[in-house]
N, C-alpha and C. Protein backbone atom coordinates (compact mmCIF):
# COMPACT_ATOMS: atom_id res chain seq x y z
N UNK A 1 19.11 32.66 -31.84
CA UNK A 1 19.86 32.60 -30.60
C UNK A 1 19.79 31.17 -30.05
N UNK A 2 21.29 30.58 -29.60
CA UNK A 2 21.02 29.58 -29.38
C UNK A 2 20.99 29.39 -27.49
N UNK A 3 20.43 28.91 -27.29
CA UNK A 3 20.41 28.21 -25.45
C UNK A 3 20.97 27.20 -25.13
N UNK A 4 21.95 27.81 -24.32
CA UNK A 4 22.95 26.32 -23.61
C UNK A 4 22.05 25.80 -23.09
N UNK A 5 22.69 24.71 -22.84
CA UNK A 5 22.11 23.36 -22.06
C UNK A 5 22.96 22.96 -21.23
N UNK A 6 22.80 22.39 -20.56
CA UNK A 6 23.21 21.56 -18.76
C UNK A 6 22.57 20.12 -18.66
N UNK A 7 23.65 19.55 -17.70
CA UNK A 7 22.57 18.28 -17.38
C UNK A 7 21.78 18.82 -16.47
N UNK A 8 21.09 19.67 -15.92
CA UNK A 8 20.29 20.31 -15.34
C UNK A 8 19.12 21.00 -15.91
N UNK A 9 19.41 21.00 -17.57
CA UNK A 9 18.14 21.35 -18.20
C UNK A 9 17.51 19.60 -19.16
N UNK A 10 17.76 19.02 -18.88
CA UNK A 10 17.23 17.85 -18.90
C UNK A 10 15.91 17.62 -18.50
N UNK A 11 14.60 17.25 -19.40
CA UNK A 11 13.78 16.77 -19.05
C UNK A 11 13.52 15.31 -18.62
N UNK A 12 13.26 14.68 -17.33
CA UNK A 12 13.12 13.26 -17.13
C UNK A 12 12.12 13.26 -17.02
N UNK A 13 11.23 12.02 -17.95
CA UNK A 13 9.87 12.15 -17.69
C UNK A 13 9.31 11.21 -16.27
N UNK A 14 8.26 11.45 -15.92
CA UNK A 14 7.87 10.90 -14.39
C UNK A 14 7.06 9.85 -15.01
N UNK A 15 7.77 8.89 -13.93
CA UNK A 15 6.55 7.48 -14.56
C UNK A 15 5.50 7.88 -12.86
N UNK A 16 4.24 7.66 -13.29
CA UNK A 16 3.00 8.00 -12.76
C UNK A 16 2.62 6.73 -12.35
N UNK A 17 2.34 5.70 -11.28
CA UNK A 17 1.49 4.32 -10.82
C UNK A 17 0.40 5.15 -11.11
N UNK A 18 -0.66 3.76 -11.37
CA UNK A 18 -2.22 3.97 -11.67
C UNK A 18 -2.64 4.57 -10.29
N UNK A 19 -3.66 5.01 -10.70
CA UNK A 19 -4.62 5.26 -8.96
C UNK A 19 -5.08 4.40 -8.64
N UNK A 20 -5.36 3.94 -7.54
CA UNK A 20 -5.80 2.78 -7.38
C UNK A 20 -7.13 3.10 -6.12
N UNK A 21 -8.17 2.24 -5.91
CA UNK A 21 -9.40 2.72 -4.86
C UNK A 21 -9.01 2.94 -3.49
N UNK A 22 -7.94 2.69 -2.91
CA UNK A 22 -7.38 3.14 -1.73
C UNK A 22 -7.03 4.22 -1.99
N UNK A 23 -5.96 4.76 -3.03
CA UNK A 23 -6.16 5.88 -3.53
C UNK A 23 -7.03 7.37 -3.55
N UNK A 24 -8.14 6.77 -3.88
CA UNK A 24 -9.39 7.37 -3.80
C UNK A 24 -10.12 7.79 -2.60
N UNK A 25 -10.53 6.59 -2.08
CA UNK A 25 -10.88 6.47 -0.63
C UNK A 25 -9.98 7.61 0.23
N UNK A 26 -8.96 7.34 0.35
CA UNK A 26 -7.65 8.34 1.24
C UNK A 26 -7.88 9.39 0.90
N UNK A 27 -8.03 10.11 -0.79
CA UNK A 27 -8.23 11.47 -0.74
C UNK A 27 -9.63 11.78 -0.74
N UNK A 28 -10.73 11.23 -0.67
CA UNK A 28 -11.72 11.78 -0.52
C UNK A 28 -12.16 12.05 1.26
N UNK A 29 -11.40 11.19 2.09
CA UNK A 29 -11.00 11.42 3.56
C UNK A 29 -10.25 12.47 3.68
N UNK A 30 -9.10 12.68 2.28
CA UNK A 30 -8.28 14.34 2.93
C UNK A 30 -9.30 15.59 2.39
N UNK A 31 -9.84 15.38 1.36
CA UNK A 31 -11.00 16.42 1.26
C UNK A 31 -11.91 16.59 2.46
N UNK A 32 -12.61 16.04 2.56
CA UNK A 32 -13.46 15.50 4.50
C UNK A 32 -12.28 16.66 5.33
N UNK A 33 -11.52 16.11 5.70
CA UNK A 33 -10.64 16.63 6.79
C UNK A 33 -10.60 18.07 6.61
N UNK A 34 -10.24 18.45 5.03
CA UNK A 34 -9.77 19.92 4.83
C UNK A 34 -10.78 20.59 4.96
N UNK A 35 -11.92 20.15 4.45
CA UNK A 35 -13.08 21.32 4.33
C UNK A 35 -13.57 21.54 2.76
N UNK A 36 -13.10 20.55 2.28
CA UNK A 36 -13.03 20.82 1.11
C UNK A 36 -14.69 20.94 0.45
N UNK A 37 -15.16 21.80 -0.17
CA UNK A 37 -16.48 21.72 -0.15
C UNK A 37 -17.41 21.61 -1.90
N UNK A 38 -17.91 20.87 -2.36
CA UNK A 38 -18.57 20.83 -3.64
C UNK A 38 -19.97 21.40 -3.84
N UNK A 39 -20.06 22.35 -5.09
CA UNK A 39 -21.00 22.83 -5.51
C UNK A 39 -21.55 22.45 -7.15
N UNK A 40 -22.64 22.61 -7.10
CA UNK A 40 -23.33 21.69 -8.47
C UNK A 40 -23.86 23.39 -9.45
N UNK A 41 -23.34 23.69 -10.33
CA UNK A 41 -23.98 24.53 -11.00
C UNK A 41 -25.49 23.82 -11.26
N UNK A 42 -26.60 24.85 -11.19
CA UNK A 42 -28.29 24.37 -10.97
C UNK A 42 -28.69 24.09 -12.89
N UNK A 43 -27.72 24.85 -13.99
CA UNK A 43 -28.83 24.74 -15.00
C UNK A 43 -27.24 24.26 -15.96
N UNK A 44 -26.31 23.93 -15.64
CA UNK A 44 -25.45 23.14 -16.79
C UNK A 44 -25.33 21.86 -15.83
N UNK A 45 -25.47 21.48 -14.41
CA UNK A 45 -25.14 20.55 -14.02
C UNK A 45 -23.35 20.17 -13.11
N UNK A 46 -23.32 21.45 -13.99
CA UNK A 46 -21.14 21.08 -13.80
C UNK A 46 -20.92 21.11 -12.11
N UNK A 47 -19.84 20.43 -11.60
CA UNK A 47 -19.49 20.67 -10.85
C UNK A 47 -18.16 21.60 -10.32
N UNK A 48 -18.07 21.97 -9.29
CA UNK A 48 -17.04 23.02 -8.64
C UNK A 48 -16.60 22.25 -7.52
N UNK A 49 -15.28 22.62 -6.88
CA UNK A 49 -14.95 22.19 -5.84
C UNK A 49 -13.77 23.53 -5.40
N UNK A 50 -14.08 23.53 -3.98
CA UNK A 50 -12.97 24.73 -3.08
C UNK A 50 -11.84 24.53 -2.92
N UNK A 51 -10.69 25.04 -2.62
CA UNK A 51 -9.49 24.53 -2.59
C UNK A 51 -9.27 24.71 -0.68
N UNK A 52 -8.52 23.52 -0.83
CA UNK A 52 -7.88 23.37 0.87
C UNK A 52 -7.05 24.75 1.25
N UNK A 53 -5.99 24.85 0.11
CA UNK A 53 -4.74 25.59 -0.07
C UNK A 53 -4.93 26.96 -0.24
N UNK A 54 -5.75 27.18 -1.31
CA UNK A 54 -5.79 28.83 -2.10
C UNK A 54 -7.39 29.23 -1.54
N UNK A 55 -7.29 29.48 -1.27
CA UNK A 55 -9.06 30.38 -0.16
C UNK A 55 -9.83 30.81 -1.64
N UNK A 56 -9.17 31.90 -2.65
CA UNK A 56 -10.17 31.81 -3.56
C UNK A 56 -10.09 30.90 -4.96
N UNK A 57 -9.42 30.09 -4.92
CA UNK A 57 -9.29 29.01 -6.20
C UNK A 57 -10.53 28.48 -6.19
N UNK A 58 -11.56 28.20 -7.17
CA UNK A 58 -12.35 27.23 -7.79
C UNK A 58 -12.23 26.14 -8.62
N UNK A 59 -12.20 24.86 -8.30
CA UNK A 59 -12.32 23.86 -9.70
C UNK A 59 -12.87 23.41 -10.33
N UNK A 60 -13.32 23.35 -11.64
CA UNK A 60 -14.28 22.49 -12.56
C UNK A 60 -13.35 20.96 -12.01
N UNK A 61 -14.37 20.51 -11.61
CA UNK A 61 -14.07 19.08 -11.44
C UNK A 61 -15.38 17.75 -11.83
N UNK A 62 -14.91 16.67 -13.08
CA UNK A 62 -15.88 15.97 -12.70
C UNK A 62 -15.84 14.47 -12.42
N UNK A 63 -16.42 13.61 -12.91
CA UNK A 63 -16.12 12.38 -12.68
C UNK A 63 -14.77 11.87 -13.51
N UNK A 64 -14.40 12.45 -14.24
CA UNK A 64 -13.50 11.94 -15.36
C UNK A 64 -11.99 13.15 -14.82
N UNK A 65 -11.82 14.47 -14.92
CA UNK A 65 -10.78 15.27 -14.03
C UNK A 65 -11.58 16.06 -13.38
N UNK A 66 -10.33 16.97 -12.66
CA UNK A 66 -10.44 17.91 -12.04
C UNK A 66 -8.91 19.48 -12.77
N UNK A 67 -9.41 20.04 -12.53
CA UNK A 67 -8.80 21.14 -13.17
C UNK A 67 -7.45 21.76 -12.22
N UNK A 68 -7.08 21.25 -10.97
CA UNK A 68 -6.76 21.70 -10.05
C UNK A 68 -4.54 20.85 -10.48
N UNK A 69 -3.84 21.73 -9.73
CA UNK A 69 -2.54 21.72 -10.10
C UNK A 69 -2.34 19.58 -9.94
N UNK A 70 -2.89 19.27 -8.61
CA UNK A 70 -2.69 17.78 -8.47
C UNK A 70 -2.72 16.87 -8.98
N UNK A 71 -4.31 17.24 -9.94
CA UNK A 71 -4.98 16.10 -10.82
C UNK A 71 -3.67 16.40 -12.42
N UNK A 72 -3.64 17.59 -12.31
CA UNK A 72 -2.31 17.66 -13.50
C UNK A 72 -1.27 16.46 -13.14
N UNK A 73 -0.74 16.86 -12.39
CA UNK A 73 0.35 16.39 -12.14
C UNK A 73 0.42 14.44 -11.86
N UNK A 74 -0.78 14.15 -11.20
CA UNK A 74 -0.47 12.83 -10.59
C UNK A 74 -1.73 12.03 -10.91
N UNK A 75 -2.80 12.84 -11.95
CA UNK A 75 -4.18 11.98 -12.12
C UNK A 75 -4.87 11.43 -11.02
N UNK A 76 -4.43 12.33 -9.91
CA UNK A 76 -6.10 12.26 -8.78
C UNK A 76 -5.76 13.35 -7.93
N UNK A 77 -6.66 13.01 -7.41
CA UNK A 77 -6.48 14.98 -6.20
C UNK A 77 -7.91 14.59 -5.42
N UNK A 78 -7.65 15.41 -4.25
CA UNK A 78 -8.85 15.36 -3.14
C UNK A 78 -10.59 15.53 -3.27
N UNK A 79 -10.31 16.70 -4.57
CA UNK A 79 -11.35 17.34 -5.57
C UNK A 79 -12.17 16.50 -5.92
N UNK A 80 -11.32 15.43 -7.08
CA UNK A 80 -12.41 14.60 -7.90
C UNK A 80 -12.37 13.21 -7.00
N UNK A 81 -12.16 12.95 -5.94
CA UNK A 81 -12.21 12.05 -5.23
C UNK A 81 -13.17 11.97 -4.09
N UNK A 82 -13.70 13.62 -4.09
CA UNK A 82 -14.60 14.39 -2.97
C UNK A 82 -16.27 14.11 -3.67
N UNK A 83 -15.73 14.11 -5.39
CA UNK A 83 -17.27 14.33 -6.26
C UNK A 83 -17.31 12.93 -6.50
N UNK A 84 -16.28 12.02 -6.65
CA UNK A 84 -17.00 10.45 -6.84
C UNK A 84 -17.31 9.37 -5.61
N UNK A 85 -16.84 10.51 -4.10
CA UNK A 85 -17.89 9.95 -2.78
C UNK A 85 -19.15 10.62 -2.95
N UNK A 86 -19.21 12.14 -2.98
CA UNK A 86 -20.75 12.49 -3.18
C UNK A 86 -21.61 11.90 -4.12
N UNK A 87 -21.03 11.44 -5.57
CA UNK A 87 -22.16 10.68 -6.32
C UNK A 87 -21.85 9.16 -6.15
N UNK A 88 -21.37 8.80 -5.24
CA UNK A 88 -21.63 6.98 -5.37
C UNK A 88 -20.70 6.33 -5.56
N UNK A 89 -19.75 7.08 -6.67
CA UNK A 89 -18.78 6.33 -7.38
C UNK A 89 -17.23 6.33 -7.21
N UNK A 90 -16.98 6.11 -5.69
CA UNK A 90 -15.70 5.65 -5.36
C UNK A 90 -16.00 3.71 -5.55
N UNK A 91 -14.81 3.65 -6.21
CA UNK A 91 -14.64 2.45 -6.51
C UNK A 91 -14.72 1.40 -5.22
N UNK A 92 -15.03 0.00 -4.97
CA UNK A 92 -14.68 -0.80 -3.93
C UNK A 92 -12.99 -0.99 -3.85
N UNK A 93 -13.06 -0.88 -2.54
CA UNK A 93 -11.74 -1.27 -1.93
C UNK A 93 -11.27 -3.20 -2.57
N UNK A 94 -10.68 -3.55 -2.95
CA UNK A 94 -10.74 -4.93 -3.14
C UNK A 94 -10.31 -5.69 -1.93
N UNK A 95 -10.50 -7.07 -1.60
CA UNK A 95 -10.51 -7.42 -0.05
C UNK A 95 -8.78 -7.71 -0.02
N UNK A 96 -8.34 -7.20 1.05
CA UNK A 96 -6.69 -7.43 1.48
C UNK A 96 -6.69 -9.10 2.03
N UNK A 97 -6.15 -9.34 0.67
CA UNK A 97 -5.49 -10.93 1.81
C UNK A 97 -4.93 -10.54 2.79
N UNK A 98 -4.91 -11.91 3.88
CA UNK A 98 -4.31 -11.75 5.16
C UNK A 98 -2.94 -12.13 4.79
N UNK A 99 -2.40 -11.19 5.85
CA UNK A 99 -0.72 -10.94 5.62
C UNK A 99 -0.17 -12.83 6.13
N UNK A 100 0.90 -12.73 4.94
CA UNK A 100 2.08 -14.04 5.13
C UNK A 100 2.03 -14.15 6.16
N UNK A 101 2.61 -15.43 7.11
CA UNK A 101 2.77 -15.91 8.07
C UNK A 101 4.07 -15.72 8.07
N UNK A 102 5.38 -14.89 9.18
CA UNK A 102 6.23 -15.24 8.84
C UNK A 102 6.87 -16.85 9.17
N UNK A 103 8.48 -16.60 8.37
CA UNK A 103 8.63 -17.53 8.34
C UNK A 103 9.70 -17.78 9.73
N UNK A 104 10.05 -18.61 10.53
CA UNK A 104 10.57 -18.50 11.74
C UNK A 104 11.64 -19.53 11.36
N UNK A 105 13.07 -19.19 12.03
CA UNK A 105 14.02 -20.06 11.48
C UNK A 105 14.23 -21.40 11.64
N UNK A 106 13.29 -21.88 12.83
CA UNK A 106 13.03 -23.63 12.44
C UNK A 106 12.46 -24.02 11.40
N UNK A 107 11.35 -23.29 10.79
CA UNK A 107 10.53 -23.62 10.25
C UNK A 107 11.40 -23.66 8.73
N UNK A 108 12.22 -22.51 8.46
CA UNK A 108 13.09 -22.07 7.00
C UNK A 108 14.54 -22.99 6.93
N UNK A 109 14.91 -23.82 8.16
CA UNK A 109 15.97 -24.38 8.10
C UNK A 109 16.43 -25.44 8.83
N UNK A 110 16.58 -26.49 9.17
CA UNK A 110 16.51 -27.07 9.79
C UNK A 110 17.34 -27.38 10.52
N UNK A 111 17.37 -27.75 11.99
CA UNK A 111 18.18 -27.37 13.15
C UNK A 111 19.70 -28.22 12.74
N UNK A 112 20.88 -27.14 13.00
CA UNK A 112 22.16 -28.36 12.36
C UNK A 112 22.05 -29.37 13.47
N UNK A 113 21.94 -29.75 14.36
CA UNK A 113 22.47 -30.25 15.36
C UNK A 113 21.74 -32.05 15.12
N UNK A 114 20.39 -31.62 15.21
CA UNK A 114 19.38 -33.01 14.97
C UNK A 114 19.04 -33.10 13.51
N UNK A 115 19.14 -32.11 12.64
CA UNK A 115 18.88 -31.89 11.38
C UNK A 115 17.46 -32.52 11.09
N UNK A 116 16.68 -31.46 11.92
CA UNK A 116 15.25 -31.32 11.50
C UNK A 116 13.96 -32.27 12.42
N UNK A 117 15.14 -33.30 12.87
CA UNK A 117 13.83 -34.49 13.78
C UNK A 117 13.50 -34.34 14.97
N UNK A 118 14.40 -33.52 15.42
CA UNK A 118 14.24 -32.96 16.99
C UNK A 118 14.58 -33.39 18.07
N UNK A 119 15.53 -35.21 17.67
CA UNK A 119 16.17 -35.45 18.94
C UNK A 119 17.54 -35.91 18.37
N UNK A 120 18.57 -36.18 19.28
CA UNK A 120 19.82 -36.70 18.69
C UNK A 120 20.40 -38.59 19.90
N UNK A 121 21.10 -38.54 18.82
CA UNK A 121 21.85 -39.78 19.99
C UNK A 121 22.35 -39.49 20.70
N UNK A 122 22.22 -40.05 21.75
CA UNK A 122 23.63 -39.68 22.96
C UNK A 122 24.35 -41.27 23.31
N UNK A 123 25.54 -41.02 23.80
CA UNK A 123 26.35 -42.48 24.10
C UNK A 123 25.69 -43.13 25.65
N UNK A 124 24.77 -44.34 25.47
CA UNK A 124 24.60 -44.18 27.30
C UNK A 124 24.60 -45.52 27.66
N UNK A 125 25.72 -45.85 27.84
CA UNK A 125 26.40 -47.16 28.26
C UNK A 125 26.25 -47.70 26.92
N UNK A 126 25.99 -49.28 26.56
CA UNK A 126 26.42 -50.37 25.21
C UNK A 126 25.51 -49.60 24.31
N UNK A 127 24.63 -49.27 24.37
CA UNK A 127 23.40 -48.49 23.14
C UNK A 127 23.12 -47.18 23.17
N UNK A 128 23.17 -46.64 21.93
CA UNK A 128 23.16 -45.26 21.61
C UNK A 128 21.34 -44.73 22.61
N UNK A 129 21.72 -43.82 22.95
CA UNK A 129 19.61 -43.80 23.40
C UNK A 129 19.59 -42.00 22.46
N UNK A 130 17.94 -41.87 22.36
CA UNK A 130 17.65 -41.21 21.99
C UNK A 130 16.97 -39.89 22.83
N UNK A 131 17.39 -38.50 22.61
CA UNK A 131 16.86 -37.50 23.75
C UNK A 131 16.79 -36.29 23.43
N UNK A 132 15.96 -35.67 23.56
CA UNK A 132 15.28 -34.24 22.58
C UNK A 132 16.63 -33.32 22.26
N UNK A 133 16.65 -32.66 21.11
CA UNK A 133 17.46 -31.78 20.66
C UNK A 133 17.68 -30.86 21.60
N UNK A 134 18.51 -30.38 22.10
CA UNK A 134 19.17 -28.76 23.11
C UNK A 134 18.94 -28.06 22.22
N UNK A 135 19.80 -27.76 21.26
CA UNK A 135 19.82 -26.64 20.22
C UNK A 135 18.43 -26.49 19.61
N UNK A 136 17.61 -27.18 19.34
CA UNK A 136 16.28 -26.72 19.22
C UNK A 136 15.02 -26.92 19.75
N UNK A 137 15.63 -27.39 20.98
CA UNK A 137 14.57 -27.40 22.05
C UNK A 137 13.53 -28.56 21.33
N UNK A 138 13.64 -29.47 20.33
CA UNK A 138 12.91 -30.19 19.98
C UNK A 138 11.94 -29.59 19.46
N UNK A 139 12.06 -28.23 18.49
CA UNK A 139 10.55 -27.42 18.03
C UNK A 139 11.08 -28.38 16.74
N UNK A 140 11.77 -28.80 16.42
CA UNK A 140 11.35 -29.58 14.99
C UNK A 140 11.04 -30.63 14.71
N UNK A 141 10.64 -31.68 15.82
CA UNK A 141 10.14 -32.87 15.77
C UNK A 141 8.39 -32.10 16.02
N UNK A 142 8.14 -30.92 16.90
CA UNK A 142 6.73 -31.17 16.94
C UNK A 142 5.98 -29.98 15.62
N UNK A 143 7.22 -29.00 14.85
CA UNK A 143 6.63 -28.81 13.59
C UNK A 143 6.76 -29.84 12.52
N UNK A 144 7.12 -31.09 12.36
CA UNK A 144 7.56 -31.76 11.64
C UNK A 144 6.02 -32.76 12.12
N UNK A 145 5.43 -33.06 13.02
CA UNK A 145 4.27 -33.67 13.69
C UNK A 145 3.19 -33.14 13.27
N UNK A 146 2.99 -31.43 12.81
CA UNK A 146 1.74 -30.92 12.51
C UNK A 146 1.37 -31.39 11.40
């Protein structure tokens, strides 16, 4: 027997980003929040974890997966993120550079008027004289000074 097909029976596969220690950190805070709670079997060692969602679900979860629908799907979940804060091994956060400075439009272009120096000529009697830009208030002679 054969089975039609549709563009609706199309498999697209999911591209997955790595996990990353923010990652981690965040769900071992949504475990925290939920209640989520870990138990250590006493004579194999294994671990268990409760579900937020399903009241009687249990998961084998350990440092490496967790058994639970999330860790299927997206390679982390609240579970095994709950057992690598209890043993130590959430990864370090790496340090966030400080955010760009933006860029402000004197700074990205330079004023048409004085084109960048911050003052222009004016006609004032036999000799041209010189007198701060209007149009840019002269901010580009004193970023042009720093």
């Amino acid at each position: 027997m054969e089975v039609p097909t549709t563009p609706h029976d199309t498999v697209v596969p999911v591209r997955r980003r790595p996990t990353t220690a923010e990652d981690l950190h965040r769900l071992a805070g949504v475990a925290r929040d939920h209640g989520i709670r870990l138990f250590q079997e006493v004579t194999t060692g294994a671990w268990f974890a409760t579900s937020a969602t399903k009241p009687d679900a249990v998961y084998d979860v350990t440092g490496y997966s967790c058994t639970c629908e999330g860790f299927t799907a997206w390679q982390r979940c609240s579970h095994h993120a709950a057992l690598l804060a209890r043993l130590g091994w959430l990864p370090d956060i790496a340090a966030v550079p400080p955010a760009p400075t933006p860029i402000t439009a004197a700074a990205s272009a330079p004023c048409r008027t004085c084109r960048g120096r911050g003052w222009v000529y004016v006609e004032d009697g036999d000799w041209p004289a010189q007198v701060p830009c209007r149009a840019c208030g002269a901010e580009a002679a004193a970023t042009a000074a720093d």
